[in-house]
PDB file of N, CA and C in Angstrom:
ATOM      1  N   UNK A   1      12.282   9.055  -4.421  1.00  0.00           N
ATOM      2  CA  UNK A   1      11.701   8.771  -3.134  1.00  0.00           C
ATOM      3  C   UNK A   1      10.186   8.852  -3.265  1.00  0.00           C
ATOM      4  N   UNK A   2       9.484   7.681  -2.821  1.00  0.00           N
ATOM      5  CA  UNK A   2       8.168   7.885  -2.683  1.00  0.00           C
ATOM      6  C   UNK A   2       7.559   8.561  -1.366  1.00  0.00           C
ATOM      7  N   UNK A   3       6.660   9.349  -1.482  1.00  0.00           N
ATOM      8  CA  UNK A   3       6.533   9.614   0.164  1.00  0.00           C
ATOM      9  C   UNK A   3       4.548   9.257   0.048  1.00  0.00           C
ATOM     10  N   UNK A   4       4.216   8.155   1.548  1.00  0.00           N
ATOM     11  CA  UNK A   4       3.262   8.058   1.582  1.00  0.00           C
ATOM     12  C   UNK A   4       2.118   8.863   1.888  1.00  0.00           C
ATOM     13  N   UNK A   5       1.367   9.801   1.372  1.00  0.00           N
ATOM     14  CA  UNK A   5       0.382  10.445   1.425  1.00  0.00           C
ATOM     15  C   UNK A   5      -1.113   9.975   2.281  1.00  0.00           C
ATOM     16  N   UNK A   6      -1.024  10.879   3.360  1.00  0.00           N
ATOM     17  CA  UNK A   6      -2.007  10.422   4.084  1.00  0.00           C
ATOM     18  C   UNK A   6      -3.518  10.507   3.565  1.00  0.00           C
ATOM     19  N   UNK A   7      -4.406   9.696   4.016  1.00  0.00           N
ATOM     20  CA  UNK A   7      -5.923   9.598   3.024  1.00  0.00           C
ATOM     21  C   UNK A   7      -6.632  10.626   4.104  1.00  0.00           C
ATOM     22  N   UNK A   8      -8.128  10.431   4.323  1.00  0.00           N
ATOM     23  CA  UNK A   8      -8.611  11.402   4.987  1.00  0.00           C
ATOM     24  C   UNK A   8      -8.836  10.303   6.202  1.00  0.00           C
ATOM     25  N   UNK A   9      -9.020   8.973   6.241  1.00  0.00           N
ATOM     26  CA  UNK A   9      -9.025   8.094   7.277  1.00  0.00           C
ATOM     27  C   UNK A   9      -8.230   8.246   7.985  1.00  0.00           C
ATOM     28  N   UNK A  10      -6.715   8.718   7.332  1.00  0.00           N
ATOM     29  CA  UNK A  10      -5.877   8.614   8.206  1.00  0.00           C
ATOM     30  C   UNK A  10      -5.537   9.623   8.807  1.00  0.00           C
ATOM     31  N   UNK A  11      -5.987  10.763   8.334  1.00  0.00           N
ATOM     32  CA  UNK A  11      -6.143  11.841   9.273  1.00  0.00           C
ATOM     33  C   UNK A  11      -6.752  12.070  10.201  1.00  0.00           C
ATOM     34  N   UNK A  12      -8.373  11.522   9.968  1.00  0.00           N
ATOM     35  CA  UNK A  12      -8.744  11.202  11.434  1.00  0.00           C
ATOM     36  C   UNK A  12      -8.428  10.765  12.640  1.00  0.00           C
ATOM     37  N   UNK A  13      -7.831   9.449  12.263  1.00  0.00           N
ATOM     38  CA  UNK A  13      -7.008   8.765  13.210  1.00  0.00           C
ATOM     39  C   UNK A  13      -5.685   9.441  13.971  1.00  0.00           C
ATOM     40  N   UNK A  14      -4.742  10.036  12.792  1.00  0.00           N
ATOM     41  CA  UNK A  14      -3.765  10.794  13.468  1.00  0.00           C
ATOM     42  C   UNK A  14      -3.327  12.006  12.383  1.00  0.00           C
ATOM     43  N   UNK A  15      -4.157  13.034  13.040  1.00  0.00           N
ATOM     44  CA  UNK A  15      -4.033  14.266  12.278  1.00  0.00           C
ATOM     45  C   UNK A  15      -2.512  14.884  11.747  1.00  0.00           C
ATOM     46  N   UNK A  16      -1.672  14.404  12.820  1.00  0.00           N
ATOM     47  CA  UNK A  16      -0.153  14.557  12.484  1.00  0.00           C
ATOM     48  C   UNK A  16       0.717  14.390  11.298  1.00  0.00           C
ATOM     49  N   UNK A  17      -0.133  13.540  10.632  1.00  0.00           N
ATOM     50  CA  UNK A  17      -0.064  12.953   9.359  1.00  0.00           C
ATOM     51  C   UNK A  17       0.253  14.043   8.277  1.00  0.00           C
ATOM     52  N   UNK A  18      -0.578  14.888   8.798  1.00  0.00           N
ATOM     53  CA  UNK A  18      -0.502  16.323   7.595  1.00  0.00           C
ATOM     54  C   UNK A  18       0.998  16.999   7.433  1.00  0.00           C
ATOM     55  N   UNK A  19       1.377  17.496   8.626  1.00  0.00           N
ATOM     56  CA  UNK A  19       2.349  18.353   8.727  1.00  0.00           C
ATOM     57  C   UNK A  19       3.697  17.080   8.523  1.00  0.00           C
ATOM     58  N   UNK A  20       3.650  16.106   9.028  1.00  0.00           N
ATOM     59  CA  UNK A  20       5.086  15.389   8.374  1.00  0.00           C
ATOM     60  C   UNK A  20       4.936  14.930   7.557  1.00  0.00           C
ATOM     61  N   UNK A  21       3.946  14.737   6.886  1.00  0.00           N
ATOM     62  CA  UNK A  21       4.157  14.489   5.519  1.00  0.00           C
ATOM     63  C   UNK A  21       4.656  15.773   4.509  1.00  0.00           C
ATOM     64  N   UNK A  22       4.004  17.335   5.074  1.00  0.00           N
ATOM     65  CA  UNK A  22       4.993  18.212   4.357  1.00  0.00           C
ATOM     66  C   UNK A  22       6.205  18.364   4.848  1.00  0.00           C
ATOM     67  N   UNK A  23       6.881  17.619   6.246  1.00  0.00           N
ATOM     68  CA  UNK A  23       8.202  18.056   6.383  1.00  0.00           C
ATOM     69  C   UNK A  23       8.724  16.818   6.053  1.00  0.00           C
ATOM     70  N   UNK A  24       8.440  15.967   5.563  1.00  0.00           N
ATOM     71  CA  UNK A  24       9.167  15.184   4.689  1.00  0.00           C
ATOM     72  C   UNK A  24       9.308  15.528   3.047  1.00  0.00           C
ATOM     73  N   UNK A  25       8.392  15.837   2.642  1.00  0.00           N
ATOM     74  CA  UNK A  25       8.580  16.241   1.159  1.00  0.00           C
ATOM     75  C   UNK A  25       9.771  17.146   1.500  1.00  0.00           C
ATOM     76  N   UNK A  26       9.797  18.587   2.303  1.00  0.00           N
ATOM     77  CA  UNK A  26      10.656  19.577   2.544  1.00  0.00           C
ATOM     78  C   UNK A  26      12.352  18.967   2.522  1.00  0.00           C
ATOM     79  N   UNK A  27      12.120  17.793   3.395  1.00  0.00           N
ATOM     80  CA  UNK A  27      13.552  17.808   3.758  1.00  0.00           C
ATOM     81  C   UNK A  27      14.430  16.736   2.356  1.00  0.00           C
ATOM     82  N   UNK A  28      12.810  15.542   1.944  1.00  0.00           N
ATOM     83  CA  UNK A  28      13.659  15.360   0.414  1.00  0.00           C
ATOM     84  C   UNK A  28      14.245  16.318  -0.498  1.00  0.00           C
ATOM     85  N   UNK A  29      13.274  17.294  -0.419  1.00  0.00           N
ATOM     86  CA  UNK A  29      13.882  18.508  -1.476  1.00  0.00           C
ATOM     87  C   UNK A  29      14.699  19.065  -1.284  1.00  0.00           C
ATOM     88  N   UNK A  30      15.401  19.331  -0.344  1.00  0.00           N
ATOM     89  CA  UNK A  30      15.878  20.179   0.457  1.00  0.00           C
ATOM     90  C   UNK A  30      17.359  19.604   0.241  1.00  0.00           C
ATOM     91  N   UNK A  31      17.352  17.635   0.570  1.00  0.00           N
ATOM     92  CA  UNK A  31      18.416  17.284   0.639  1.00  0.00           C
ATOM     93  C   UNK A  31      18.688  16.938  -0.837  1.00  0.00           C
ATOM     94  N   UNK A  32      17.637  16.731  -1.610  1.00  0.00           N
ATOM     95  CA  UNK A  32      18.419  16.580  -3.651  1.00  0.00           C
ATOM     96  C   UNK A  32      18.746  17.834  -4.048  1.00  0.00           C
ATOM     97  N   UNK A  33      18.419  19.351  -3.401  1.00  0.00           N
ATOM     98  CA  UNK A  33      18.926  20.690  -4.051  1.00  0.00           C
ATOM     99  C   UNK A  33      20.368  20.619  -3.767  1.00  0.00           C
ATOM    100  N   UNK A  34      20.456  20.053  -2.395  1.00  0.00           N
ATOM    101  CA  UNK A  34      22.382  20.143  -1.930  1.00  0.00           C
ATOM    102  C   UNK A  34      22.843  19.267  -2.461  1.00  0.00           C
ATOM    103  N   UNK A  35      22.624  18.227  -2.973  1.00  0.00           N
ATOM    104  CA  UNK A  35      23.143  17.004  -3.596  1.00  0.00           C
ATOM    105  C   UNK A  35      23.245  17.925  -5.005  1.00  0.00           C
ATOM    106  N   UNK A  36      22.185  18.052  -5.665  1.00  0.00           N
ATOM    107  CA  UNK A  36      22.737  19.396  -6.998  1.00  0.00           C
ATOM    108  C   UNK A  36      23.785  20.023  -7.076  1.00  0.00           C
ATOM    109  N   UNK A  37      23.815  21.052  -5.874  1.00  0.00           N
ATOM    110  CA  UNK A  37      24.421  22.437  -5.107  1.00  0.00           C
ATOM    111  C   UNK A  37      25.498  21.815  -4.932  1.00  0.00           C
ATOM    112  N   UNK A  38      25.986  21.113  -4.350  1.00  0.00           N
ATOM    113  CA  UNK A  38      27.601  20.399  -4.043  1.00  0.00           C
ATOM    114  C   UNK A  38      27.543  18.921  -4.612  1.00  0.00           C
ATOM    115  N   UNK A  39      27.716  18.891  -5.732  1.00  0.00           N
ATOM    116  CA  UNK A  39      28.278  17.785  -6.597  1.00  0.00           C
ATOM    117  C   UNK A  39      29.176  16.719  -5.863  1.00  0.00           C
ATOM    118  N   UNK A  40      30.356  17.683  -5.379  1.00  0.00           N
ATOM    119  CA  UNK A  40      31.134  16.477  -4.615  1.00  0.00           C
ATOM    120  C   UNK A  40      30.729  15.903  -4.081  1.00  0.00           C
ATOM    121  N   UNK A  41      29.962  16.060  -3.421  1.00  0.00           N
ATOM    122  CA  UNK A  41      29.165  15.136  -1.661  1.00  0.00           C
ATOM    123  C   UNK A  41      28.835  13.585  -2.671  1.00  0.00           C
ATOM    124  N   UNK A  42      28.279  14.064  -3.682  1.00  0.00           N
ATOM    125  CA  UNK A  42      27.624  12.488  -4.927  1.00  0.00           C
ATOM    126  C   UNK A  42      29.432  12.001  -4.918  1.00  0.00           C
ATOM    127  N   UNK A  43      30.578  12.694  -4.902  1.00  0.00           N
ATOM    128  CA  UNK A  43      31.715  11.983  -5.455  1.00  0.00           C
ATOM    129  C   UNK A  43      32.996  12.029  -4.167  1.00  0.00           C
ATOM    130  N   UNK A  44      32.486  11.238  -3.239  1.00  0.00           N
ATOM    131  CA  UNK A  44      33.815  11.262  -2.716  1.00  0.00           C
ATOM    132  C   UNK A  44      35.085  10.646  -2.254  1.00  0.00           C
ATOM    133  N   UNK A  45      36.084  11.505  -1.538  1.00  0.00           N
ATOM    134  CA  UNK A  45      37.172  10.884  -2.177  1.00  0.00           C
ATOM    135  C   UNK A  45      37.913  11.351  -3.529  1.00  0.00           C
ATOM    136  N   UNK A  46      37.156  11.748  -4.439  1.00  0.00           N
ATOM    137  CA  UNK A  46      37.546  12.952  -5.782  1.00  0.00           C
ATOM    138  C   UNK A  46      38.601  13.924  -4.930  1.00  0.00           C
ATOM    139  N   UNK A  47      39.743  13.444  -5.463  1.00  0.00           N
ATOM    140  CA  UNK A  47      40.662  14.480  -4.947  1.00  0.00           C
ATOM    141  C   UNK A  47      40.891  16.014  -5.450  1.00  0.00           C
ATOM    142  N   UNK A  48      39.589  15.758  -6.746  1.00  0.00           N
ATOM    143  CA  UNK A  48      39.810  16.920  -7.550  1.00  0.00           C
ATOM    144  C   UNK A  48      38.850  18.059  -7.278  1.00  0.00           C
ATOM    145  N   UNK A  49      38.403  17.579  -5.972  1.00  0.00           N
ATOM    146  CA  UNK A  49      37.227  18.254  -6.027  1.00  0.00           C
ATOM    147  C   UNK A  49      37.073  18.689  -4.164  1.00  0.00           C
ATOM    148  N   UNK A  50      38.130  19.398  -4.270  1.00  0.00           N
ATOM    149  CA  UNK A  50      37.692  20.139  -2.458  1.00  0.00           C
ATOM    150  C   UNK A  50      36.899  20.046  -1.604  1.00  0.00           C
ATOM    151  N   UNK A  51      36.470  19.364  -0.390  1.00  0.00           N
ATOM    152  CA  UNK A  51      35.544  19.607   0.477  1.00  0.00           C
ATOM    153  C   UNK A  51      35.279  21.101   1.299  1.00  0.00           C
ATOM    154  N   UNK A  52      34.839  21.880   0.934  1.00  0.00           N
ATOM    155  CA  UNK A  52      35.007  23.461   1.199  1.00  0.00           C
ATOM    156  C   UNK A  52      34.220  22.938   2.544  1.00  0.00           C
ATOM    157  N   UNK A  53      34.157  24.091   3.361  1.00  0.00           N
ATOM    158  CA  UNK A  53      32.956  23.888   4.940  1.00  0.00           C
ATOM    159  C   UNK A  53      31.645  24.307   4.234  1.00  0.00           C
ATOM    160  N   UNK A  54      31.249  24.650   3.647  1.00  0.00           N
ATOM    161  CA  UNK A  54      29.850  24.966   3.161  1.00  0.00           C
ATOM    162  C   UNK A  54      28.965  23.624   2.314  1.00  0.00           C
ATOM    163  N   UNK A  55      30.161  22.818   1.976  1.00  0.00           N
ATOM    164  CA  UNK A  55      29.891  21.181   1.430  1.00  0.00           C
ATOM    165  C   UNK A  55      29.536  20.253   2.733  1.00  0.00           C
ATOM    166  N   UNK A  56      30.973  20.633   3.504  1.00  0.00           N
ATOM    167  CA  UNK A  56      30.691  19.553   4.576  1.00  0.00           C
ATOM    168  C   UNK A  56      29.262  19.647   5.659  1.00  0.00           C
ATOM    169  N   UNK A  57      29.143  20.931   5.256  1.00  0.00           N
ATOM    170  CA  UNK A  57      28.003  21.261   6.775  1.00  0.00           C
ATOM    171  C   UNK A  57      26.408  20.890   5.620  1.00  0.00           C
ATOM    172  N   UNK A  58      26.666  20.993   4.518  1.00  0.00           N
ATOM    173  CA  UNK A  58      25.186  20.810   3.245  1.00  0.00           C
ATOM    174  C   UNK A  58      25.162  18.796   3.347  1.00  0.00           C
ATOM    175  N   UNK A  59      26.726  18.174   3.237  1.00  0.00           N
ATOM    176  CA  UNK A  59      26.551  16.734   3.804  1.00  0.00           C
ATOM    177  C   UNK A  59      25.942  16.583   4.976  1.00  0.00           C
ATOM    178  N   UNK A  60      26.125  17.027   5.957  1.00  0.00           N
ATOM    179  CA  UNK A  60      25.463  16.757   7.344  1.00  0.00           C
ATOM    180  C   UNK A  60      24.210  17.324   7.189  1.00  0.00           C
ATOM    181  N   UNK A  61      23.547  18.154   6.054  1.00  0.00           N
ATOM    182  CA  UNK A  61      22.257  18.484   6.419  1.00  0.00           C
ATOM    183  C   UNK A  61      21.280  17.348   5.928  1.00  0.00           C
ATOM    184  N   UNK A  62      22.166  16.903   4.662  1.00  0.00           N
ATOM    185  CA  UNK A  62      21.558  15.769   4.165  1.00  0.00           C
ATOM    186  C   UNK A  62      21.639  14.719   4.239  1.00  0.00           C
ATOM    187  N   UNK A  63      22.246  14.403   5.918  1.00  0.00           N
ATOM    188  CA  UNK A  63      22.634  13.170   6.591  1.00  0.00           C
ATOM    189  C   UNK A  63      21.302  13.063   7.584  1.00  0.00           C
ATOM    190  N   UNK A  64      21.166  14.441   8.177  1.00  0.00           N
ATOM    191  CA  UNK A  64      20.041  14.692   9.112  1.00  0.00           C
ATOM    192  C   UNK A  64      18.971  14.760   8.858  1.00  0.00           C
ATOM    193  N   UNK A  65      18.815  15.065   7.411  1.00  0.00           N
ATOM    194  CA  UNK A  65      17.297  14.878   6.782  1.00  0.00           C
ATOM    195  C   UNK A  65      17.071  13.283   6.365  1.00  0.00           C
ATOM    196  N   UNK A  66      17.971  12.243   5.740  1.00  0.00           N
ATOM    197  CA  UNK A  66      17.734  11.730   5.845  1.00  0.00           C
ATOM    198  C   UNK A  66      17.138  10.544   7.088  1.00  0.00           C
ATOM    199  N   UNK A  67      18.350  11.248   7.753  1.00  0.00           N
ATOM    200  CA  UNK A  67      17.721  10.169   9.487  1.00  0.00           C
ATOM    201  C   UNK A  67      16.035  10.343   9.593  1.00  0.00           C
ATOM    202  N   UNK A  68      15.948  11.852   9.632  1.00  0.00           N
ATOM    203  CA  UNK A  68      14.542  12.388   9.884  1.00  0.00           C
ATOM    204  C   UNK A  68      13.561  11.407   9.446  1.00  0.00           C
ATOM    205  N   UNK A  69      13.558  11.707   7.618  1.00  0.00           N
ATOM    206  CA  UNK A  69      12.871  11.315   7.418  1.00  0.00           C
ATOM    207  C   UNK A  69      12.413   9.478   7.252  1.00  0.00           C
ATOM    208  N   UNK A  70      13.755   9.024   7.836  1.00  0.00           N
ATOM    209  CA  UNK A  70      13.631   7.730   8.585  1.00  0.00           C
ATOM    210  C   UNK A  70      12.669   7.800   9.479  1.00  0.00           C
ATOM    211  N   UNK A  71      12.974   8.702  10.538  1.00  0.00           N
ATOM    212  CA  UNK A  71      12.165   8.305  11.595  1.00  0.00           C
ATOM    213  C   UNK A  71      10.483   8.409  11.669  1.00  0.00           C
ATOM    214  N   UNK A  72      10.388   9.587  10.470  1.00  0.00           N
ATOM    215  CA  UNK A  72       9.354   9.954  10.479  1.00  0.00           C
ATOM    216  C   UNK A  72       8.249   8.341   9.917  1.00  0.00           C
ATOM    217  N   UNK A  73       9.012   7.506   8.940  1.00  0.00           N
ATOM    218  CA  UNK A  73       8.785   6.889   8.227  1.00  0.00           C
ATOM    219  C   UNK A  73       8.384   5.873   9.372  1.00  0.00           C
ATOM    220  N   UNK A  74       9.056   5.535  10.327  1.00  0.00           N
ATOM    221  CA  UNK A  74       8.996   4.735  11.084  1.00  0.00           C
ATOM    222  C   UNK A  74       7.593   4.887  12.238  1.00  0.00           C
ATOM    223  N   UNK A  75       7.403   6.015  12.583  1.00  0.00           N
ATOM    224  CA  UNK A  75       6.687   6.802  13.346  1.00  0.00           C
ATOM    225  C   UNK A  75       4.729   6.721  12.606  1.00  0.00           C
ATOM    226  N   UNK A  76       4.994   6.667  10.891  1.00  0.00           N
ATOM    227  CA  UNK A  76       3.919   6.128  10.196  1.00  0.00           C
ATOM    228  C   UNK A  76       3.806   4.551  10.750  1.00  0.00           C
ATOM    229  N   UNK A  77       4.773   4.159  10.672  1.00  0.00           N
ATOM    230  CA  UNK A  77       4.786   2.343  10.575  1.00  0.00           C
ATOM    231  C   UNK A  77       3.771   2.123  12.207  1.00  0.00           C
ATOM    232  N   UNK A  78       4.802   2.739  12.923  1.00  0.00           N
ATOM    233  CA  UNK A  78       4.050   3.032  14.436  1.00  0.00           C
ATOM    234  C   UNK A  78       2.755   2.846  14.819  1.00  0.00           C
ATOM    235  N   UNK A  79       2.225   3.664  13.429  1.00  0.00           N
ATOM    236  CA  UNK A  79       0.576   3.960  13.948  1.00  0.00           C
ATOM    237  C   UNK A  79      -0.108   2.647  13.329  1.00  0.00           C
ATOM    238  N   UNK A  80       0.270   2.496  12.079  1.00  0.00           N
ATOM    239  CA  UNK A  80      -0.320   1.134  11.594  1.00  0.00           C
ATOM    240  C   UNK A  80      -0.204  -0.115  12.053  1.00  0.00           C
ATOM    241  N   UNK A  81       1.290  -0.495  12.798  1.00  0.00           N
ATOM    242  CA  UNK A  81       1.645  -1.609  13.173  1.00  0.00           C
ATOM    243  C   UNK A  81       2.511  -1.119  14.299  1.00  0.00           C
ATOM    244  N   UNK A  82       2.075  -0.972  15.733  1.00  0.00           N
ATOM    245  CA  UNK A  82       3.100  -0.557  16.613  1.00  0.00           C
ATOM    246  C   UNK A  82       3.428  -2.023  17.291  1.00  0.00           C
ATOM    247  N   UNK A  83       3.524  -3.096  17.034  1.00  0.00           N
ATOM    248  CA  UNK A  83       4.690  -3.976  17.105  1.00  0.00           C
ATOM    249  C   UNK A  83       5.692  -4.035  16.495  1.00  0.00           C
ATOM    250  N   UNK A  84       5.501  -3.415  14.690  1.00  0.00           N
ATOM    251  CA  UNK A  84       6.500  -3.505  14.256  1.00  0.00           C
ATOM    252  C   UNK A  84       7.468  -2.685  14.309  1.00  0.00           C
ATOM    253  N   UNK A  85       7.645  -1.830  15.508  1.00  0.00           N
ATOM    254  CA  UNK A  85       8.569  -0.562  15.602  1.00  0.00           C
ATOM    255  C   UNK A  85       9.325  -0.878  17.071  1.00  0.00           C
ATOM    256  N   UNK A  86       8.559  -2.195  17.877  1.00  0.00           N
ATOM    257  CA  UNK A  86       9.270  -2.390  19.175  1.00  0.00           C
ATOM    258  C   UNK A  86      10.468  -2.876  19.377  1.00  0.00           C
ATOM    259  N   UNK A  87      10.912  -2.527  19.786  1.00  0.00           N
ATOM    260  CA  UNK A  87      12.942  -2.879  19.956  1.00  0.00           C
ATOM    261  C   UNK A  87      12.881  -3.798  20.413  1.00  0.00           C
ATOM    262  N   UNK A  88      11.949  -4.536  20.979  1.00  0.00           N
ATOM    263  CA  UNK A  88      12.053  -5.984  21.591  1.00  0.00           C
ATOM    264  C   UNK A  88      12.329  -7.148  20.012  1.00  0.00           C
ATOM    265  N   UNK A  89      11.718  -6.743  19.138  1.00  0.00           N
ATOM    266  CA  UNK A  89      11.456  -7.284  17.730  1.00  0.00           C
ATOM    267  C   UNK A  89      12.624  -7.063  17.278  1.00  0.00           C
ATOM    268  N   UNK A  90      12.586  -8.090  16.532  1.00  0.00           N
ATOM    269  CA  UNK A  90      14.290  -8.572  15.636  1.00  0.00           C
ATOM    270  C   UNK A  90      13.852  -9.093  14.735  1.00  0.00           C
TER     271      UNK A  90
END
């Protein structure tokens, strides 16, 4: 995952820049340690390989980080191009 690093221009413009850009690094990391940490989640369907609740709830964390850091991604796009984020657009 690349994550775009804000310059100092763009901090001026929108200081916000700082802090989601570290809670995006956070939540990539966060979601490749559980992808490590529970192997299965990479294999499923593996009948050989149990979905325990401590897997299923580490999948949903790294379902939710990913959305996140969708949105967050989107929320950059926002500032640079806020047409290209309008739901009117197809």
């Amino acid at each position: 995952m690349i994550i775009a690093t804000p310059n100092d221009d763009d901090l001026c413009v929108a200081p916000e820049l700082a802090i989601l850009t570290a809670l995006e690094a956070s939540l990539a990391i966060a979601a490749q340690v559980l992808n490590i940490a529970h192997t299965e989640i990479l294999a499923p369907g593996d009948d050989r390989l149990p979905m325990y609740l401590d897997t299923r709830v580490a999948a949903e964390i790294i379902a939710e980080a990913t959305h996140l850091i969708a949105t967050i991604n989107r929320y950059r796009l926002a500032l640079v191009d806020p047409d290209a984020c309008s739901p009117d657009r197809a």
